[in-house]
C-alpha atoms as a PDB file:
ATOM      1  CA  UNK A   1       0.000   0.000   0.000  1.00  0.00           C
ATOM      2  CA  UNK A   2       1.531   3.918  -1.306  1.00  0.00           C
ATOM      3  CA  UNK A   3       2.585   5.437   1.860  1.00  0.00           C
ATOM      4  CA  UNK A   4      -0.240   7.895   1.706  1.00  0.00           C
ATOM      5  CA  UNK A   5      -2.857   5.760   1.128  1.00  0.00           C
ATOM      6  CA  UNK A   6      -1.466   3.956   4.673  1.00  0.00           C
ATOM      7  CA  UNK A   7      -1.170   7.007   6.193  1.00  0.00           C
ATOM      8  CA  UNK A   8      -5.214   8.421   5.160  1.00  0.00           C
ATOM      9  CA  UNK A   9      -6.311   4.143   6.256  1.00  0.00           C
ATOM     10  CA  UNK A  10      -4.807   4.784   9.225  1.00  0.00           C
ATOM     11  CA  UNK A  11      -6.145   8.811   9.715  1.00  0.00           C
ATOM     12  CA  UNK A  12      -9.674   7.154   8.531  1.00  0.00           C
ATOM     13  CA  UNK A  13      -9.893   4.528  11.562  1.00  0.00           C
ATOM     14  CA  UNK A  14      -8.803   7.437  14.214  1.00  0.00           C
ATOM     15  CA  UNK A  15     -11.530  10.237  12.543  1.00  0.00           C
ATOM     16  CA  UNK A  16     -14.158   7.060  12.861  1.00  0.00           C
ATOM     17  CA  UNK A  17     -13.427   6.629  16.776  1.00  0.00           C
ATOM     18  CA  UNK A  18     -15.410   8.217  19.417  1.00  0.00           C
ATOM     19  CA  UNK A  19     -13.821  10.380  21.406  1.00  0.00           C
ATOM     20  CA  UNK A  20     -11.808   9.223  24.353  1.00  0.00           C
ATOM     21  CA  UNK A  21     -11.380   6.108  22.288  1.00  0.00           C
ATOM     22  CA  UNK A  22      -7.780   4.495  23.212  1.00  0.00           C
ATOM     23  CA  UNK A  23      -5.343   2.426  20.940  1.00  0.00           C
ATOM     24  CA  UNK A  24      -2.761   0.927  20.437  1.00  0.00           C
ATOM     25  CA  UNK A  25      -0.143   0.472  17.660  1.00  0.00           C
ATOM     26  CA  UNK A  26      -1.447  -3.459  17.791  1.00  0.00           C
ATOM     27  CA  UNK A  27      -4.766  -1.767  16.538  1.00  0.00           C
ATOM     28  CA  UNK A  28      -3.523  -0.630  13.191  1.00  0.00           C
ATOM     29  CA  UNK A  29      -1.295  -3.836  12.108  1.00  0.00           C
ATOM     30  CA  UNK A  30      -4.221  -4.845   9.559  1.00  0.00           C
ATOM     31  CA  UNK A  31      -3.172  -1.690   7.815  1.00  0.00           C
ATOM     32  CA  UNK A  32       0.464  -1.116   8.007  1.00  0.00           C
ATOM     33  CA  UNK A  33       3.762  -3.233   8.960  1.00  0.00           C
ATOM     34  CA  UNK A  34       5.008  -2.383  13.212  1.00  0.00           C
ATOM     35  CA  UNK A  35       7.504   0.250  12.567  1.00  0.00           C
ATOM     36  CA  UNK A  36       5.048   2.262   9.921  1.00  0.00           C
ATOM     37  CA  UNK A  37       2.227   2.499  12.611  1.00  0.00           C
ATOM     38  CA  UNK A  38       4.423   3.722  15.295  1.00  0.00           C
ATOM     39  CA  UNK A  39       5.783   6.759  12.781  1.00  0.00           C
ATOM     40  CA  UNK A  40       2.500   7.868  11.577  1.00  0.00           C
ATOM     41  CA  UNK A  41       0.881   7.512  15.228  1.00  0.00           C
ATOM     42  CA  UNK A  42       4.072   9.659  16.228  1.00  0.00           C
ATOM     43  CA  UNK A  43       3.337  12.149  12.990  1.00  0.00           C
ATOM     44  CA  UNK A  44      -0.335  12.214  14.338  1.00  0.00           C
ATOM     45  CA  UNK A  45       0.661  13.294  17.344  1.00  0.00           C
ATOM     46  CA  UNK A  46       2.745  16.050  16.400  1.00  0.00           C
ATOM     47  CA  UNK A  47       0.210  17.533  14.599  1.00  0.00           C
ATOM     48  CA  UNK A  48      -2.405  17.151  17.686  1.00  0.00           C
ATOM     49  CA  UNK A  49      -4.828  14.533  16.021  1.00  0.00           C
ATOM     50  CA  UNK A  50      -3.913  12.361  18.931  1.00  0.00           C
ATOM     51  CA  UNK A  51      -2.077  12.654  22.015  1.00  0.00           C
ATOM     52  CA  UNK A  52       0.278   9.949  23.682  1.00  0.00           C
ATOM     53  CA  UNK A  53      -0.950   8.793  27.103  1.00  0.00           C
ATOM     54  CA  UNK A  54       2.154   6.016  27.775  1.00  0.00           C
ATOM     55  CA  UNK A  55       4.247   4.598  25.340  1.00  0.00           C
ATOM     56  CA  UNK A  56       2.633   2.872  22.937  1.00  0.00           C
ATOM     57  CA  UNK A  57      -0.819   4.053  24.043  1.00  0.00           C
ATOM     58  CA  UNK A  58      -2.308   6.986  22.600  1.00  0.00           C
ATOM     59  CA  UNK A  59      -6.134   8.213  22.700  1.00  0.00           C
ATOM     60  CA  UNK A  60      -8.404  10.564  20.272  1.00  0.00           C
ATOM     61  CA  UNK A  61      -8.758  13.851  22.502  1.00  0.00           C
ATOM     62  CA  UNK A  62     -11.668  16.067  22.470  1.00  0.00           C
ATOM     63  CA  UNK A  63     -11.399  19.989  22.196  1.00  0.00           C
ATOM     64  CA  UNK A  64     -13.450  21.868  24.964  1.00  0.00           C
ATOM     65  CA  UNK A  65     -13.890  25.794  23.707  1.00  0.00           C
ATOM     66  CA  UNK A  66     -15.576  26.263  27.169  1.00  0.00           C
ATOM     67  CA  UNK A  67     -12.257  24.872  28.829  1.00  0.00           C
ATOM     68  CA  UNK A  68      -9.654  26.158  26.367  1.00  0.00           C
ATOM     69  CA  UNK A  69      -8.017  22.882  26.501  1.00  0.00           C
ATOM     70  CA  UNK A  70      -8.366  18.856  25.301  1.00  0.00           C
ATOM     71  CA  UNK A  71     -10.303  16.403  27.582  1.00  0.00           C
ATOM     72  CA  UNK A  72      -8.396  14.026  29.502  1.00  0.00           C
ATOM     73  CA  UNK A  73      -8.248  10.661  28.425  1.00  0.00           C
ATOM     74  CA  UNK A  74     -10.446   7.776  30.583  1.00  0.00           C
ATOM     75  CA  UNK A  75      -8.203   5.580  32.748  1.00  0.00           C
ATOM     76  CA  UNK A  76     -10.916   2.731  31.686  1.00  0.00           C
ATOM     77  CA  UNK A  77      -9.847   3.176  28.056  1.00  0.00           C
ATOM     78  CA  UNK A  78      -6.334   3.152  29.115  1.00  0.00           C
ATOM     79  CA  UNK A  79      -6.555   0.184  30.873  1.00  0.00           C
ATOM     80  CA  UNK A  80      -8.881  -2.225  27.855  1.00  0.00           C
ATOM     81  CA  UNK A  81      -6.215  -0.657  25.461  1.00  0.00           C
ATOM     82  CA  UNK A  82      -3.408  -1.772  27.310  1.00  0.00           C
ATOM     83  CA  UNK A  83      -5.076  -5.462  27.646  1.00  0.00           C
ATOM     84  CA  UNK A  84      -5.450  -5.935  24.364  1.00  0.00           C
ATOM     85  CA  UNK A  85      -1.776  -4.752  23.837  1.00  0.00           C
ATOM     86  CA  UNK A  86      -0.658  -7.246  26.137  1.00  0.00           C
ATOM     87  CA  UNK A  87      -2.987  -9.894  25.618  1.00  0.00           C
ATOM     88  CA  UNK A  88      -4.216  -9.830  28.797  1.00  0.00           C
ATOM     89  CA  UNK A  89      -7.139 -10.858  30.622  1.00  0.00           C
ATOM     90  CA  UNK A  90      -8.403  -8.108  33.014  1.00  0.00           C
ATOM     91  CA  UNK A  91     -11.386  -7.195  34.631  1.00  0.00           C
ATOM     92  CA  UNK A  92     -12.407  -3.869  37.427  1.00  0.00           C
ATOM     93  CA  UNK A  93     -11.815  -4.475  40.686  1.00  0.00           C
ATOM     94  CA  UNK A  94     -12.204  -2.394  43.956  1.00  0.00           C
ATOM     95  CA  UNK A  95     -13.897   1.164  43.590  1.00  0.00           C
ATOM     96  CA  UNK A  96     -13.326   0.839  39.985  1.00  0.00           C
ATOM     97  CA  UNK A  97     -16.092  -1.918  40.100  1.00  0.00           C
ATOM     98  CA  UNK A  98     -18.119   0.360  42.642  1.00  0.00           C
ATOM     99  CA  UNK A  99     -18.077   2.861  40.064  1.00  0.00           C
ATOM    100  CA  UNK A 100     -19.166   0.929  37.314  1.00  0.00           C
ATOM    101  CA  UNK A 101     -21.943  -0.549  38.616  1.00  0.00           C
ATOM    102  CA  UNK A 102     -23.183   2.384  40.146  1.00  0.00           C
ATOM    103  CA  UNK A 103     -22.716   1.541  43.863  1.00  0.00           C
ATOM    104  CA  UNK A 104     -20.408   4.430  44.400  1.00  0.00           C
ATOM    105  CA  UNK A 105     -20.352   8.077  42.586  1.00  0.00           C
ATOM    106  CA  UNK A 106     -17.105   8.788  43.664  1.00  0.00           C
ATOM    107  CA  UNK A 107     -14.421   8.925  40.699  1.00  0.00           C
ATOM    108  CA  UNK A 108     -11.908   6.255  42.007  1.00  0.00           C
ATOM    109  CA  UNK A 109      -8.143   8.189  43.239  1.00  0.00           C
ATOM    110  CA  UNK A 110      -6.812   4.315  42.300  1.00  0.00           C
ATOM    111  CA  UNK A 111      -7.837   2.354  38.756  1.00  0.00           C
ATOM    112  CA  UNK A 112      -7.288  -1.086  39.828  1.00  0.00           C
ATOM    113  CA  UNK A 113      -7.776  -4.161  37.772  1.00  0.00           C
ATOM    114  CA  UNK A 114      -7.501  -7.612  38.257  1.00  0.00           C
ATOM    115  CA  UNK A 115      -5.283  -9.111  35.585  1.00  0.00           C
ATOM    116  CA  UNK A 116      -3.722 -11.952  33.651  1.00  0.00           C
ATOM    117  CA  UNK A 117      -0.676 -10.189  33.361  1.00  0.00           C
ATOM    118  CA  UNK A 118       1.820  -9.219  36.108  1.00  0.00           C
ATOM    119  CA  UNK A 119       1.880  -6.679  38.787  1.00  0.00           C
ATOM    120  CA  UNK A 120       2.215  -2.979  37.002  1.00  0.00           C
ATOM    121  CA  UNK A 121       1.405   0.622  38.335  1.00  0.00           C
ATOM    122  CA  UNK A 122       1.537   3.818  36.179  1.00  0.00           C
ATOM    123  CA  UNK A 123       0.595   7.174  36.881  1.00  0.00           C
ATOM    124  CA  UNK A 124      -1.848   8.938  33.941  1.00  0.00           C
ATOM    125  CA  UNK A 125      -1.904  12.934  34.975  1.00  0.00           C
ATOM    126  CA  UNK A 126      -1.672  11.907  38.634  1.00  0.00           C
ATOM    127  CA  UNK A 127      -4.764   9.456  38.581  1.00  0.00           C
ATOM    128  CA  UNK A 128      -3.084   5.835  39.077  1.00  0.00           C
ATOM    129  CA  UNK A 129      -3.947   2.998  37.202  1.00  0.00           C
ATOM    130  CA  UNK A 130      -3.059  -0.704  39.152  1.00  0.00           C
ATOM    131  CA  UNK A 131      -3.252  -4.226  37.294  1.00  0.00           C
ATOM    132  CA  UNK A 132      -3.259  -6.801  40.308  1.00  0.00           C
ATOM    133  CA  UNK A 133      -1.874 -10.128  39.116  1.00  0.00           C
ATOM    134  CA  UNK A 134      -4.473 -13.553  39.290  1.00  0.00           C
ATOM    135  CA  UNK A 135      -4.690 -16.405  37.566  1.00  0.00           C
ATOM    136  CA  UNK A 136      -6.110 -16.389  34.047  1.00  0.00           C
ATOM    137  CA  UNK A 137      -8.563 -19.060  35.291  1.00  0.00           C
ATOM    138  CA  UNK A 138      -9.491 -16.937  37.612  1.00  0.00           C
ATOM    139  CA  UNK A 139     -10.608 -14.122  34.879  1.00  0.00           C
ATOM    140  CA  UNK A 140     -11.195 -15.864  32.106  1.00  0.00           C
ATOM    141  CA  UNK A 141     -14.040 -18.648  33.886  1.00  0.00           C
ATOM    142  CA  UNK A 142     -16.459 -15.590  34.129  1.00  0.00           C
ATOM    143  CA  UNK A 143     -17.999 -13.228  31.818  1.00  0.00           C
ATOM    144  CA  UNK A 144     -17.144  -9.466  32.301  1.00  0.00           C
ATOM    145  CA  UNK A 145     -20.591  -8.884  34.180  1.00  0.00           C
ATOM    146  CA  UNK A 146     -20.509 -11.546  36.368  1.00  0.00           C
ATOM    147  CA  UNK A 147     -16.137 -10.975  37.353  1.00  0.00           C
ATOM    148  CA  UNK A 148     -17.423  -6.995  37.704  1.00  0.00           C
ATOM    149  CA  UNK A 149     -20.045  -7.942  39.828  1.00  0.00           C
ATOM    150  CA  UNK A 150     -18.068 -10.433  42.193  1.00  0.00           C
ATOM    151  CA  UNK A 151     -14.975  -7.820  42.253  1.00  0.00           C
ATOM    152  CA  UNK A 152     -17.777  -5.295  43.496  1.00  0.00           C
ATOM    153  CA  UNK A 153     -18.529  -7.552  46.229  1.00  0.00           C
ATOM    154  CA  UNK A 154     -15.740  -8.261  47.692  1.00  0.00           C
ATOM    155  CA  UNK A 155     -14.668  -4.810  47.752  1.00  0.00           C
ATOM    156  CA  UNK A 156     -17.750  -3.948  49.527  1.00  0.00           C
ATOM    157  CA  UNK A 157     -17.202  -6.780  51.783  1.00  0.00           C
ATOM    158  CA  UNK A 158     -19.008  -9.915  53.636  1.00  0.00           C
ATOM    159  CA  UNK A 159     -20.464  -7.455  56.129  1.00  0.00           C
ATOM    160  CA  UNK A 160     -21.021  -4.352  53.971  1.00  0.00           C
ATOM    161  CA  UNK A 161     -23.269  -5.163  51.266  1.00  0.00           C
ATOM    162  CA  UNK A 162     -26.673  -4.388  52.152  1.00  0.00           C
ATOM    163  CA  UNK A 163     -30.125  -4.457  51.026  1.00  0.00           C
ATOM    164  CA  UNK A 164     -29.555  -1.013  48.653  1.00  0.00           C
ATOM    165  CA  UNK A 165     -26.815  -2.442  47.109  1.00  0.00           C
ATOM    166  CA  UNK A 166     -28.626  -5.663  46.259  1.00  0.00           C
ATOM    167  CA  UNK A 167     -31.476  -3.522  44.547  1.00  0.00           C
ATOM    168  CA  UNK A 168     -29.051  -1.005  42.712  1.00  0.00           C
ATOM    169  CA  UNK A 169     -27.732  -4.422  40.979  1.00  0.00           C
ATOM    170  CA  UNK A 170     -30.744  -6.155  40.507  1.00  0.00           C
ATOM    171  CA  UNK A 171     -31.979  -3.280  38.290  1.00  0.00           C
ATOM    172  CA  UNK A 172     -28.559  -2.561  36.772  1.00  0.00           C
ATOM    173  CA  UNK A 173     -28.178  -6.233  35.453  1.00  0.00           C
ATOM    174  CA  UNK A 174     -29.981  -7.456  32.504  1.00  0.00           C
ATOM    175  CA  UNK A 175     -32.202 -10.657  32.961  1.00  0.00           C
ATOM    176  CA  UNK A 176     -29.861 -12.532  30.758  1.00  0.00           C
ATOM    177  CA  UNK A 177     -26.941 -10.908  32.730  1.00  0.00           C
ATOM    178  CA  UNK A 178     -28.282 -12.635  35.373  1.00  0.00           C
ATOM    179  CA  UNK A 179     -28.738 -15.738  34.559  1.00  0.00           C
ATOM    180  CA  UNK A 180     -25.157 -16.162  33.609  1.00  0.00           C
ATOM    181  CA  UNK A 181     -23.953 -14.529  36.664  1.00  0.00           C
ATOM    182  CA  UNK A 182     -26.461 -17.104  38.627  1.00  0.00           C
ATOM    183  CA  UNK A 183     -24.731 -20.136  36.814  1.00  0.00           C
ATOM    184  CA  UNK A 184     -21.052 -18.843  36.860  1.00  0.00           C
ATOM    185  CA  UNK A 185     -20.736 -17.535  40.441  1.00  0.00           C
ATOM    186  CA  UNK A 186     -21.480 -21.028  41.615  1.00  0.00           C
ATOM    187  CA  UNK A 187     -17.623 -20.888  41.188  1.00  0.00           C
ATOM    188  CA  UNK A 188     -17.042 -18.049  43.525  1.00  0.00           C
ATOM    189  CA  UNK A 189     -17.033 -17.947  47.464  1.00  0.00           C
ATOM    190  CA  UNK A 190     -20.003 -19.130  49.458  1.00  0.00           C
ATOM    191  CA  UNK A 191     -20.769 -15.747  50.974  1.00  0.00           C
ATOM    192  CA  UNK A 192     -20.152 -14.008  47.292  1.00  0.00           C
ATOM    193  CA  UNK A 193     -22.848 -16.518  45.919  1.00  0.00           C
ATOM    194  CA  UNK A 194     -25.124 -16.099  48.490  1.00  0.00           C
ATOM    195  CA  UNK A 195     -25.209 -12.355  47.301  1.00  0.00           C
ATOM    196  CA  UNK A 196     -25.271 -13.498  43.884  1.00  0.00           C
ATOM    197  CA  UNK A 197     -28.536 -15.408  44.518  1.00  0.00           C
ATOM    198  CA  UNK A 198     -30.057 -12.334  46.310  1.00  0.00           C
ATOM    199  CA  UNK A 199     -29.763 -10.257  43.161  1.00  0.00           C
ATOM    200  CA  UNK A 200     -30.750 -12.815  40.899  1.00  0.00           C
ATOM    201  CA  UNK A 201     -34.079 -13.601  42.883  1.00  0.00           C
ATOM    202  CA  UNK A 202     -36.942 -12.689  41.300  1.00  0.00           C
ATOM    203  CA  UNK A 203     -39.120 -10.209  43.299  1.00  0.00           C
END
Protein backbone atom coordinates (compact mmCIF):
# COMPACT_ATOMS: atom_id res chain seq x y z
CA UNK A 1 0.00 0.00 0.00
CA UNK A 2 1.53 3.92 -1.31
CA UNK A 3 2.59 5.44 1.86
CA UNK A 4 -0.24 7.90 1.71
CA UNK A 5 -2.86 5.76 1.13
CA UNK A 6 -1.47 3.96 4.67
CA UNK A 7 -1.17 7.01 6.19
CA UNK A 8 -5.21 8.42 5.16
CA UNK A 9 -6.31 4.14 6.26
CA UNK A 10 -4.81 4.78 9.22
CA UNK A 11 -6.14 8.81 9.71
CA UNK A 12 -9.67 7.15 8.53
CA UNK A 13 -9.89 4.53 11.56
CA UNK A 14 -8.80 7.44 14.21
CA UNK A 15 -11.53 10.24 12.54
CA UNK A 16 -14.16 7.06 12.86
CA UNK A 17 -13.43 6.63 16.78
CA UNK A 18 -15.41 8.22 19.42
CA UNK A 19 -13.82 10.38 21.41
CA UNK A 20 -11.81 9.22 24.35
CA UNK A 21 -11.38 6.11 22.29
CA UNK A 22 -7.78 4.50 23.21
CA UNK A 23 -5.34 2.43 20.94
CA UNK A 24 -2.76 0.93 20.44
CA UNK A 25 -0.14 0.47 17.66
CA UNK A 26 -1.45 -3.46 17.79
CA UNK A 27 -4.77 -1.77 16.54
CA UNK A 28 -3.52 -0.63 13.19
CA UNK A 29 -1.30 -3.84 12.11
CA UNK A 30 -4.22 -4.85 9.56
CA UNK A 31 -3.17 -1.69 7.82
CA UNK A 32 0.46 -1.12 8.01
CA UNK A 33 3.76 -3.23 8.96
CA UNK A 34 5.01 -2.38 13.21
CA UNK A 35 7.50 0.25 12.57
CA UNK A 36 5.05 2.26 9.92
CA UNK A 37 2.23 2.50 12.61
CA UNK A 38 4.42 3.72 15.30
CA UNK A 39 5.78 6.76 12.78
CA UNK A 40 2.50 7.87 11.58
CA UNK A 41 0.88 7.51 15.23
CA UNK A 42 4.07 9.66 16.23
CA UNK A 43 3.34 12.15 12.99
CA UNK A 44 -0.33 12.21 14.34
CA UNK A 45 0.66 13.29 17.34
CA UNK A 46 2.74 16.05 16.40
CA UNK A 47 0.21 17.53 14.60
CA UNK A 48 -2.41 17.15 17.69
CA UNK A 49 -4.83 14.53 16.02
CA UNK A 50 -3.91 12.36 18.93
CA UNK A 51 -2.08 12.65 22.02
CA UNK A 52 0.28 9.95 23.68
CA UNK A 53 -0.95 8.79 27.10
CA UNK A 54 2.15 6.02 27.78
CA UNK A 55 4.25 4.60 25.34
CA UNK A 56 2.63 2.87 22.94
CA UNK A 57 -0.82 4.05 24.04
CA UNK A 58 -2.31 6.99 22.60
CA UNK A 59 -6.13 8.21 22.70
CA UNK A 60 -8.40 10.56 20.27
CA UNK A 61 -8.76 13.85 22.50
CA UNK A 62 -11.67 16.07 22.47
CA UNK A 63 -11.40 19.99 22.20
CA UNK A 64 -13.45 21.87 24.96
CA UNK A 65 -13.89 25.79 23.71
CA UNK A 66 -15.58 26.26 27.17
CA UNK A 67 -12.26 24.87 28.83
CA UNK A 68 -9.65 26.16 26.37
CA UNK A 69 -8.02 22.88 26.50
CA UNK A 70 -8.37 18.86 25.30
CA UNK A 71 -10.30 16.40 27.58
CA UNK A 72 -8.40 14.03 29.50
CA UNK A 73 -8.25 10.66 28.43
CA UNK A 74 -10.45 7.78 30.58
CA UNK A 75 -8.20 5.58 32.75
CA UNK A 76 -10.92 2.73 31.69
CA UNK A 77 -9.85 3.18 28.06
CA UNK A 78 -6.33 3.15 29.12
CA UNK A 79 -6.56 0.18 30.87
CA UNK A 80 -8.88 -2.22 27.86
CA UNK A 81 -6.21 -0.66 25.46
CA UNK A 82 -3.41 -1.77 27.31
CA UNK A 83 -5.08 -5.46 27.65
CA UNK A 84 -5.45 -5.93 24.36
CA UNK A 85 -1.78 -4.75 23.84
CA UNK A 86 -0.66 -7.25 26.14
CA UNK A 87 -2.99 -9.89 25.62
CA UNK A 88 -4.22 -9.83 28.80
CA UNK A 89 -7.14 -10.86 30.62
CA UNK A 90 -8.40 -8.11 33.01
CA UNK A 91 -11.39 -7.19 34.63
CA UNK A 92 -12.41 -3.87 37.43
CA UNK A 93 -11.82 -4.48 40.69
CA UNK A 94 -12.20 -2.39 43.96
CA UNK A 95 -13.90 1.16 43.59
CA UNK A 96 -13.33 0.84 39.99
CA UNK A 97 -16.09 -1.92 40.10
CA UNK A 98 -18.12 0.36 42.64
CA UNK A 99 -18.08 2.86 40.06
CA UNK A 100 -19.17 0.93 37.31
CA UNK A 101 -21.94 -0.55 38.62
CA UNK A 102 -23.18 2.38 40.15
CA UNK A 103 -22.72 1.54 43.86
CA UNK A 104 -20.41 4.43 44.40
CA UNK A 105 -20.35 8.08 42.59
CA UNK A 106 -17.10 8.79 43.66
CA UNK A 107 -14.42 8.92 40.70
CA UNK A 108 -11.91 6.26 42.01
CA UNK A 109 -8.14 8.19 43.24
CA UNK A 110 -6.81 4.32 42.30
CA UNK A 111 -7.84 2.35 38.76
CA UNK A 112 -7.29 -1.09 39.83
CA UNK A 113 -7.78 -4.16 37.77
CA UNK A 114 -7.50 -7.61 38.26
CA UNK A 115 -5.28 -9.11 35.59
CA UNK A 116 -3.72 -11.95 33.65
CA UNK A 117 -0.68 -10.19 33.36
CA UNK A 118 1.82 -9.22 36.11
CA UNK A 119 1.88 -6.68 38.79
CA UNK A 120 2.22 -2.98 37.00
CA UNK A 121 1.41 0.62 38.34
CA UNK A 122 1.54 3.82 36.18
CA UNK A 123 0.60 7.17 36.88
CA UNK A 124 -1.85 8.94 33.94
CA UNK A 125 -1.90 12.93 34.98
CA UNK A 126 -1.67 11.91 38.63
CA UNK A 127 -4.76 9.46 38.58
CA UNK A 128 -3.08 5.84 39.08
CA UNK A 129 -3.95 3.00 37.20
CA UNK A 130 -3.06 -0.70 39.15
CA UNK A 131 -3.25 -4.23 37.29
CA UNK A 132 -3.26 -6.80 40.31
CA UNK A 133 -1.87 -10.13 39.12
CA UNK A 134 -4.47 -13.55 39.29
CA UNK A 135 -4.69 -16.40 37.57
CA UNK A 136 -6.11 -16.39 34.05
CA UNK A 137 -8.56 -19.06 35.29
CA UNK A 138 -9.49 -16.94 37.61
CA UNK A 139 -10.61 -14.12 34.88
CA UNK A 140 -11.20 -15.86 32.11
CA UNK A 141 -14.04 -18.65 33.89
CA UNK A 142 -16.46 -15.59 34.13
CA UNK A 143 -18.00 -13.23 31.82
CA UNK A 144 -17.14 -9.47 32.30
CA UNK A 145 -20.59 -8.88 34.18
CA UNK A 146 -20.51 -11.55 36.37
CA UNK A 147 -16.14 -10.98 37.35
CA UNK A 148 -17.42 -6.99 37.70
CA UNK A 149 -20.05 -7.94 39.83
CA UNK A 150 -18.07 -10.43 42.19
CA UNK A 151 -14.97 -7.82 42.25
CA UNK A 152 -17.78 -5.30 43.50
CA UNK A 153 -18.53 -7.55 46.23
CA UNK A 154 -15.74 -8.26 47.69
CA UNK A 155 -14.67 -4.81 47.75
CA UNK A 156 -17.75 -3.95 49.53
CA UNK A 157 -17.20 -6.78 51.78
CA UNK A 158 -19.01 -9.92 53.64
CA UNK A 159 -20.46 -7.45 56.13
CA UNK A 160 -21.02 -4.35 53.97
CA UNK A 161 -23.27 -5.16 51.27
CA UNK A 162 -26.67 -4.39 52.15
CA UNK A 163 -30.13 -4.46 51.03
CA UNK A 164 -29.55 -1.01 48.65
CA UNK A 165 -26.81 -2.44 47.11
CA UNK A 166 -28.63 -5.66 46.26
CA UNK A 167 -31.48 -3.52 44.55
CA UNK A 168 -29.05 -1.00 42.71
CA UNK A 169 -27.73 -4.42 40.98
CA UNK A 170 -30.74 -6.16 40.51
CA UNK A 171 -31.98 -3.28 38.29
CA UNK A 172 -28.56 -2.56 36.77
CA UNK A 173 -28.18 -6.23 35.45
CA UNK A 174 -29.98 -7.46 32.50
CA UNK A 175 -32.20 -10.66 32.96
CA UNK A 176 -29.86 -12.53 30.76
CA UNK A 177 -26.94 -10.91 32.73
CA UNK A 178 -28.28 -12.63 35.37
CA UNK A 179 -28.74 -15.74 34.56
CA UNK A 180 -25.16 -16.16 33.61
CA UNK A 181 -23.95 -14.53 36.66
CA UNK A 182 -26.46 -17.10 38.63
CA UNK A 183 -24.73 -20.14 36.81
CA UNK A 184 -21.05 -18.84 36.86
CA UNK A 185 -20.74 -17.53 40.44
CA UNK A 186 -21.48 -21.03 41.62
CA UNK A 187 -17.62 -20.89 41.19
CA UNK A 188 -17.04 -18.05 43.52
CA UNK A 189 -17.03 -17.95 47.46
CA UNK A 190 -20.00 -19.13 49.46
CA UNK A 191 -20.77 -15.75 50.97
CA UNK A 192 -20.15 -14.01 47.29
CA UNK A 193 -22.85 -16.52 45.92
CA UNK A 194 -25.12 -16.10 48.49
CA UNK A 195 -25.21 -12.36 47.30
CA UNK A 196 -25.27 -13.50 43.88
CA UNK A 197 -28.54 -15.41 44.52
CA UNK A 198 -30.06 -12.33 46.31
CA UNK A 199 -29.76 -10.26 43.16
CA UNK A 200 -30.75 -12.81 40.90
CA UNK A 201 -34.08 -13.60 42.88
CA UNK A 202 -36.94 -12.69 41.30
CA UNK A 203 -39.12 -10.21 43.30
Amino acid sequence: MPINSMRNSMLNTIYELPYGKAFVISDFIQIAEYDTVKQNLKRFTDEDIIQRVLPGIYYKPKYSEILDEYTAVDVNEVAEAMARNYSWNIAPAGDTALNMLGLSTQVPAIYEYVSSGPYREYSIDGTILKFMHRSTKQISDYSRMTMITIQALKALGRDNVTDKHISILKHRLSPNEKKILLEEGRRTTSWVYKRIKEICMEN
